[in-house]
PDB file of N, CA and C in Angstrom:
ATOM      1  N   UNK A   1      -9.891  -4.448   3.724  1.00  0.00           N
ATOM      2  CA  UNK A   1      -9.144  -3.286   4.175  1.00  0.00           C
ATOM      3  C   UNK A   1      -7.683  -3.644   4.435  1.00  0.00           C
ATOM      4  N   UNK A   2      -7.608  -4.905   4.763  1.00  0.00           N
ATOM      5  CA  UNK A   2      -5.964  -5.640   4.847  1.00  0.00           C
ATOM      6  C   UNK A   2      -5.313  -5.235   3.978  1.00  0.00           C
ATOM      7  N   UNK A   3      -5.939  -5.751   3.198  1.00  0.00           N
ATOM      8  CA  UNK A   3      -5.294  -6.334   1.994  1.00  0.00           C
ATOM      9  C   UNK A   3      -4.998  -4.863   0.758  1.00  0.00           C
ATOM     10  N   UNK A   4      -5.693  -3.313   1.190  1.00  0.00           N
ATOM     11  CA  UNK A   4      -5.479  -2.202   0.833  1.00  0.00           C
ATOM     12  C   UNK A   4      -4.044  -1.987   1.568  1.00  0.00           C
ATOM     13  N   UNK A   5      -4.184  -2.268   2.977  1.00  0.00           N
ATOM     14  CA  UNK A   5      -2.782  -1.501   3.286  1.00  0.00           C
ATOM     15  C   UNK A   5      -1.611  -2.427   3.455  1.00  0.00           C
ATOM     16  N   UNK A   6      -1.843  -3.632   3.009  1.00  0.00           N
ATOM     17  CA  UNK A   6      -0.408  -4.365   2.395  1.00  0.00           C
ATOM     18  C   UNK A   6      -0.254  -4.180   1.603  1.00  0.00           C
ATOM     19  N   UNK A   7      -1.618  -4.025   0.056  1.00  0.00           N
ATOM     20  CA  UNK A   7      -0.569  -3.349  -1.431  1.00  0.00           C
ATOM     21  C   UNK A   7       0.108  -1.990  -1.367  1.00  0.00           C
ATOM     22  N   UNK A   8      -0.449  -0.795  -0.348  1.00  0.00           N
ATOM     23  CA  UNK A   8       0.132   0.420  -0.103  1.00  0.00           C
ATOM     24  C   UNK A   8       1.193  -0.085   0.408  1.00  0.00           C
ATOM     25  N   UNK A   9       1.689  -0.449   1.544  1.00  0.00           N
ATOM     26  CA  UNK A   9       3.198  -1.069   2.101  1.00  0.00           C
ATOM     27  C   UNK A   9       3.955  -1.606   1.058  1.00  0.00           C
ATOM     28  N   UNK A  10       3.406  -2.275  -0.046  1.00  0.00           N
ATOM     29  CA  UNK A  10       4.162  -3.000  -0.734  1.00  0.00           C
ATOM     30  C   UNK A  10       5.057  -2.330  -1.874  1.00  0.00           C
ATOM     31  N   UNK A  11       3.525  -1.369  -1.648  1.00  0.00           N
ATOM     32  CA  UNK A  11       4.055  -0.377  -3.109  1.00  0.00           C
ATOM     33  C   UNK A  11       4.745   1.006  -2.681  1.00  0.00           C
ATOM     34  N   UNK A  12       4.129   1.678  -1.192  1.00  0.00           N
ATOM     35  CA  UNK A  12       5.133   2.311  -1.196  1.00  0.00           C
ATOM     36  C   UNK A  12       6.693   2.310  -0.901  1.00  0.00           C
ATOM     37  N   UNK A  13       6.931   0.544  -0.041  1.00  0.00           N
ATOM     38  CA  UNK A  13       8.393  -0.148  -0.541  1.00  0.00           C
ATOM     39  C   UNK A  13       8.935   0.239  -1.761  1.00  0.00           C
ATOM     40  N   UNK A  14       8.573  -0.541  -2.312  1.00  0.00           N
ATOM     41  CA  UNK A  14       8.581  -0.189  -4.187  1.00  0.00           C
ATOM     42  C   UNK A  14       9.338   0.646  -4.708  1.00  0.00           C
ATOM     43  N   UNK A  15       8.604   1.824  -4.244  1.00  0.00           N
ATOM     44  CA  UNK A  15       8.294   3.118  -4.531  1.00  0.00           C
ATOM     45  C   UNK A  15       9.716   4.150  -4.237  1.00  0.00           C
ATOM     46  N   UNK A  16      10.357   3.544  -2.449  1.00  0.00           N
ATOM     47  CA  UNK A  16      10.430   4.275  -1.570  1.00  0.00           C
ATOM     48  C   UNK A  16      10.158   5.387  -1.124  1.00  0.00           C
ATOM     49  N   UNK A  17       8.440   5.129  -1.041  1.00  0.00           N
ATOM     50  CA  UNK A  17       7.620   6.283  -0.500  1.00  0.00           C
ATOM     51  C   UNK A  17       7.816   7.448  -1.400  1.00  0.00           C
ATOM     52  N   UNK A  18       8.475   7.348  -2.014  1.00  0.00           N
ATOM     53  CA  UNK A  18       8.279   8.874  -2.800  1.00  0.00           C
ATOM     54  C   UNK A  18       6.852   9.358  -3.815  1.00  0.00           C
ATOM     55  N   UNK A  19       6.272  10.003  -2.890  1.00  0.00           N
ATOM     56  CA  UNK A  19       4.583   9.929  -3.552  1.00  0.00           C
ATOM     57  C   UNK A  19       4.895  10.973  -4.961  1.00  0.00           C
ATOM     58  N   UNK A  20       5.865  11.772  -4.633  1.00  0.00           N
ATOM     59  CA  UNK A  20       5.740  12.847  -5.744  1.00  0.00           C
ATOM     60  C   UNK A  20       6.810  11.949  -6.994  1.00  0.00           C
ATOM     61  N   UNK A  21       6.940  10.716  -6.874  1.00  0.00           N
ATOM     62  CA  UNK A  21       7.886  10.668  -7.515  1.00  0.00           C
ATOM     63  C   UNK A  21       7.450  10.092  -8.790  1.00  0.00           C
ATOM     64  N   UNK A  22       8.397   9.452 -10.190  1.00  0.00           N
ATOM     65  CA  UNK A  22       7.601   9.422 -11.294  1.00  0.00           C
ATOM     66  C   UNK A  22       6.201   8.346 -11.383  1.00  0.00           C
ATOM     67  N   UNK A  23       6.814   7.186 -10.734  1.00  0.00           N
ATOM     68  CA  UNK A  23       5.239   5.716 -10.415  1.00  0.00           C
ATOM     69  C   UNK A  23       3.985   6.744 -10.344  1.00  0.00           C
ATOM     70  N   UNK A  24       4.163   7.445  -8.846  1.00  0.00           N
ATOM     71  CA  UNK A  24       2.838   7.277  -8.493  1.00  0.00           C
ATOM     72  C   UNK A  24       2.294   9.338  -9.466  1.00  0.00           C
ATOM     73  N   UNK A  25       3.327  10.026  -9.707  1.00  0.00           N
ATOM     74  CA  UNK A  25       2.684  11.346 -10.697  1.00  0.00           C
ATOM     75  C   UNK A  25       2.284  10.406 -11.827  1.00  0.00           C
ATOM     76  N   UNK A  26       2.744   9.406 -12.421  1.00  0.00           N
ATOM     77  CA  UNK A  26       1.693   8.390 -13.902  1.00  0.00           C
ATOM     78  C   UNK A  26       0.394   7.932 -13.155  1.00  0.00           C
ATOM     79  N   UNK A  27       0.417   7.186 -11.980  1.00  0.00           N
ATOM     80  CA  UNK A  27      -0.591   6.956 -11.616  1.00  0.00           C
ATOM     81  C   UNK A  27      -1.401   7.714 -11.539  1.00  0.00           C
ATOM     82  N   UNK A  28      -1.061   8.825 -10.940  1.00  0.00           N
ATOM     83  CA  UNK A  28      -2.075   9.921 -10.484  1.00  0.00           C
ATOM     84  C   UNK A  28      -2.766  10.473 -11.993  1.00  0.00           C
ATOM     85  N   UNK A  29      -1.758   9.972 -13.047  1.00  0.00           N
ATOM     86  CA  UNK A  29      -2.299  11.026 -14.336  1.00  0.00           C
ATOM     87  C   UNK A  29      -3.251  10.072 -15.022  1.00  0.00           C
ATOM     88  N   UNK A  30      -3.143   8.856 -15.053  1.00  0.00           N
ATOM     89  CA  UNK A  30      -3.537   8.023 -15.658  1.00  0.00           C
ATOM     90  C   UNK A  30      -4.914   7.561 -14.852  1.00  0.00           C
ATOM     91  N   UNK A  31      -5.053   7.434 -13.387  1.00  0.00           N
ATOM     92  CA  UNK A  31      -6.211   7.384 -13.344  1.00  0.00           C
ATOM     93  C   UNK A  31      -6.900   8.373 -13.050  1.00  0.00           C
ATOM     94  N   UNK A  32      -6.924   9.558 -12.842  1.00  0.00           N
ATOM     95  CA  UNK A  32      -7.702  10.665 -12.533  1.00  0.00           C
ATOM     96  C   UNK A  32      -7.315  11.943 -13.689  1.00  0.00           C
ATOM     97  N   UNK A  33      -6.655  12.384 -14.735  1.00  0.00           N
ATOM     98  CA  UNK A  33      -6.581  12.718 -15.659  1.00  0.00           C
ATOM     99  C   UNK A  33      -5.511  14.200 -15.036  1.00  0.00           C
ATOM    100  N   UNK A  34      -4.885  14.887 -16.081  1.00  0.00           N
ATOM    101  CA  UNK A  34      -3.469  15.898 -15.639  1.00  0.00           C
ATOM    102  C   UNK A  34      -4.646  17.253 -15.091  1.00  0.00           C
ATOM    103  N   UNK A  35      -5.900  17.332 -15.296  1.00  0.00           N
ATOM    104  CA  UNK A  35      -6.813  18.596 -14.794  1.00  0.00           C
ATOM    105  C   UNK A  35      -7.508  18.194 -13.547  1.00  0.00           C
ATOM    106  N   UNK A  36      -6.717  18.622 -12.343  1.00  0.00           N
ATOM    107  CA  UNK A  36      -7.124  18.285 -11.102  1.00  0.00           C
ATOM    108  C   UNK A  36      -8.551  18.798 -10.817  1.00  0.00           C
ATOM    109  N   UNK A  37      -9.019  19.964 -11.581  1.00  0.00           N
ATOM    110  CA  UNK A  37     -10.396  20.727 -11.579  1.00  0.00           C
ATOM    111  C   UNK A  37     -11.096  19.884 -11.258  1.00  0.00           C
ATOM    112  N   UNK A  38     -11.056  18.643 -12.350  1.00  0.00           N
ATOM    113  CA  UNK A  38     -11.721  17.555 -12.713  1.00  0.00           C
ATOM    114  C   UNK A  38     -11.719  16.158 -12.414  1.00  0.00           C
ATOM    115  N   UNK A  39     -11.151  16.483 -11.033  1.00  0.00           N
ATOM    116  CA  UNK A  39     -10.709  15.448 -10.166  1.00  0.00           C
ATOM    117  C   UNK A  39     -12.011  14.864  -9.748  1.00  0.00           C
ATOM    118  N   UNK A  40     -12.432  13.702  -9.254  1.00  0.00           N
ATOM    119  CA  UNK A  40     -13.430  13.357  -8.234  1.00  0.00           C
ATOM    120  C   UNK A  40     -12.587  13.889  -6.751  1.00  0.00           C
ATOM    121  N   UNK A  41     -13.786  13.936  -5.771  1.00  0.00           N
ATOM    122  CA  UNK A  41     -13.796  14.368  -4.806  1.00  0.00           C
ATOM    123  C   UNK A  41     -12.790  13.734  -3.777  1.00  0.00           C
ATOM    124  N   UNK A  42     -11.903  14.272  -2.928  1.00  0.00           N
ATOM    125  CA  UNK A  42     -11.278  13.182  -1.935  1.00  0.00           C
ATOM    126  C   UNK A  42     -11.555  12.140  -1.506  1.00  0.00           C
ATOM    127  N   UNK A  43     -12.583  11.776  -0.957  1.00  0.00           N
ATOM    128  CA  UNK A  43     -13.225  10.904  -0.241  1.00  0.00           C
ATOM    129  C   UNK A  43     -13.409   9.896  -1.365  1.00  0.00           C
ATOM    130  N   UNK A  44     -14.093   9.986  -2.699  1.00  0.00           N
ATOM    131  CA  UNK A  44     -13.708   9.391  -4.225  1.00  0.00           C
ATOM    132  C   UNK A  44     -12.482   9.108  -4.311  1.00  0.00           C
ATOM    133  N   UNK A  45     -11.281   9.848  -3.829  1.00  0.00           N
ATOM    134  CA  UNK A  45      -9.708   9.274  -4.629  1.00  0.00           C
ATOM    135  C   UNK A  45      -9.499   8.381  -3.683  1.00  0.00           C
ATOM    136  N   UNK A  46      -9.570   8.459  -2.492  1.00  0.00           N
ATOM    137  CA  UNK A  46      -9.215   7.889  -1.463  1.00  0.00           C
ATOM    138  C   UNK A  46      -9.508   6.450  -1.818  1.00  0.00           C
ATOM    139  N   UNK A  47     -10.751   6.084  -2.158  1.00  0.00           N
ATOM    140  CA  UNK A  47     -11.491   4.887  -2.245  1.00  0.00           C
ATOM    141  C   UNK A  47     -11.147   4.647  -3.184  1.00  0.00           C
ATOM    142  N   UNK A  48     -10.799   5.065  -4.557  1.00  0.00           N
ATOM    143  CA  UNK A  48     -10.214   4.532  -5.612  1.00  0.00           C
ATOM    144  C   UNK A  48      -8.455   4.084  -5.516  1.00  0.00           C
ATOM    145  N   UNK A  49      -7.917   5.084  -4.943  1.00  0.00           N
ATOM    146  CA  UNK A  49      -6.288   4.168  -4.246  1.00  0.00           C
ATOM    147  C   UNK A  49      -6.701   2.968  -3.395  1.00  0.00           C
ATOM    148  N   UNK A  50      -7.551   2.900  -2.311  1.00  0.00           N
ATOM    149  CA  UNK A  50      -7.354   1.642  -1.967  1.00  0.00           C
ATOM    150  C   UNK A  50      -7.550   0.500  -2.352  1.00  0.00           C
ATOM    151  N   UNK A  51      -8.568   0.799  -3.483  1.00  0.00           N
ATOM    152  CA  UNK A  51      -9.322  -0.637  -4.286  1.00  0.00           C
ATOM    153  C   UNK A  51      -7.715  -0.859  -4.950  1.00  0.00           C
ATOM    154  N   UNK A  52      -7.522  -0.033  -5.627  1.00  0.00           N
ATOM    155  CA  UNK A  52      -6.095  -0.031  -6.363  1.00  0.00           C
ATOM    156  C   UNK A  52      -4.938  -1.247  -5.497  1.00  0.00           C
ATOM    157  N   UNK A  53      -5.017  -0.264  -4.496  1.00  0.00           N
ATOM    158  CA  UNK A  53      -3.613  -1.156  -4.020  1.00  0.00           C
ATOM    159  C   UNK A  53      -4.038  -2.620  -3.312  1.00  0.00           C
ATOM    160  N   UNK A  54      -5.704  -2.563  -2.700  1.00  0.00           N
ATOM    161  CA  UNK A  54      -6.056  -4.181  -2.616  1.00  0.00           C
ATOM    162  C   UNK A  54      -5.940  -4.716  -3.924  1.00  0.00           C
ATOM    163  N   UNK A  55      -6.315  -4.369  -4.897  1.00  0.00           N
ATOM    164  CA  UNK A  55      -6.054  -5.487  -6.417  1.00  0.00           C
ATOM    165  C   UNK A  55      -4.448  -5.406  -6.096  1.00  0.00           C
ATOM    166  N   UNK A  56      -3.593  -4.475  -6.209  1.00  0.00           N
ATOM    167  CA  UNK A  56      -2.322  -5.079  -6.475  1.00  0.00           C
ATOM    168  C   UNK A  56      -1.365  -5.742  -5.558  1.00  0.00           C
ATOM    169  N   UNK A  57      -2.228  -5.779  -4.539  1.00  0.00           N
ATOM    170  CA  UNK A  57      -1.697  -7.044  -3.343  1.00  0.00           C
ATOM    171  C   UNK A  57      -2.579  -8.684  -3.924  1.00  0.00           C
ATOM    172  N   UNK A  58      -3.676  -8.691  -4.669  1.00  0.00           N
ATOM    173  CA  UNK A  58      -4.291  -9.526  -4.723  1.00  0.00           C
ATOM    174  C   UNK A  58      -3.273 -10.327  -6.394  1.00  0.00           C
ATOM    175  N   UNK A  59      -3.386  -9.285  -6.603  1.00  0.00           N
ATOM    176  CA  UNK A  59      -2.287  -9.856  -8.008  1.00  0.00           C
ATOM    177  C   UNK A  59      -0.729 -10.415  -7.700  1.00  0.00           C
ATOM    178  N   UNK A  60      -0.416  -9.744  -6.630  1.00  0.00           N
ATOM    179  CA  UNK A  60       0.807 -10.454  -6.232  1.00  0.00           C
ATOM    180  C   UNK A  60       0.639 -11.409  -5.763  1.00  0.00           C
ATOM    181  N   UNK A  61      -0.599 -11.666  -4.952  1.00  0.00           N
ATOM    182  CA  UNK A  61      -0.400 -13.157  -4.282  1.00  0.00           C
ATOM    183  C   UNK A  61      -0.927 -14.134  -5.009  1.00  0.00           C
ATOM    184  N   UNK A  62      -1.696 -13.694  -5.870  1.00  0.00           N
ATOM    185  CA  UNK A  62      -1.784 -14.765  -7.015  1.00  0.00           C
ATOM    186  C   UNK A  62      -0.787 -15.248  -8.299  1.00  0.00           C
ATOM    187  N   UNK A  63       0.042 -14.046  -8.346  1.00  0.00           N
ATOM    188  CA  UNK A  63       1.227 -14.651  -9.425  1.00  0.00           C
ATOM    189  C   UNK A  63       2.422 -15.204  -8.705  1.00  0.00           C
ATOM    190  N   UNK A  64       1.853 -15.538  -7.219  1.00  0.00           N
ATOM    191  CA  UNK A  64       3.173 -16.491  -7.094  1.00  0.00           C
ATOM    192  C   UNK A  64       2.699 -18.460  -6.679  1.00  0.00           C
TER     193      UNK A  64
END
């Protein structure tokens, strides 16, 4: 669970928090598809961003 909300910190650094901004609207399209109908459920996205951002804290600390 750490290690979810240091890649979120890291990335919404990154980012500067701008959720609507272009990073995270690709993200959003790319892993959950442009027909929100057909979204999985919140509680589903939720858990799929955090695995997300624990791998991309786990990838940073391994490529250094």
């Amino acid at each position: 669970m750490l290690a979810s909300l240091l890649g979120l910190l890291r990335l919404g650094l990154a980012t500067r928090f701008r959720v609507n901004g272009a990073y995270w609207s690709w993200r959003k399209e790319t892993a959950f598809g442009n027909d929100s109908s057909k979204w999985p459920s919140a509680a589903a996205r939720l858990h799929a961003m955090l695995e997300y951002a624990a791998w991309s804290w786990r990838m940073r600390r391994h490529l250094k």
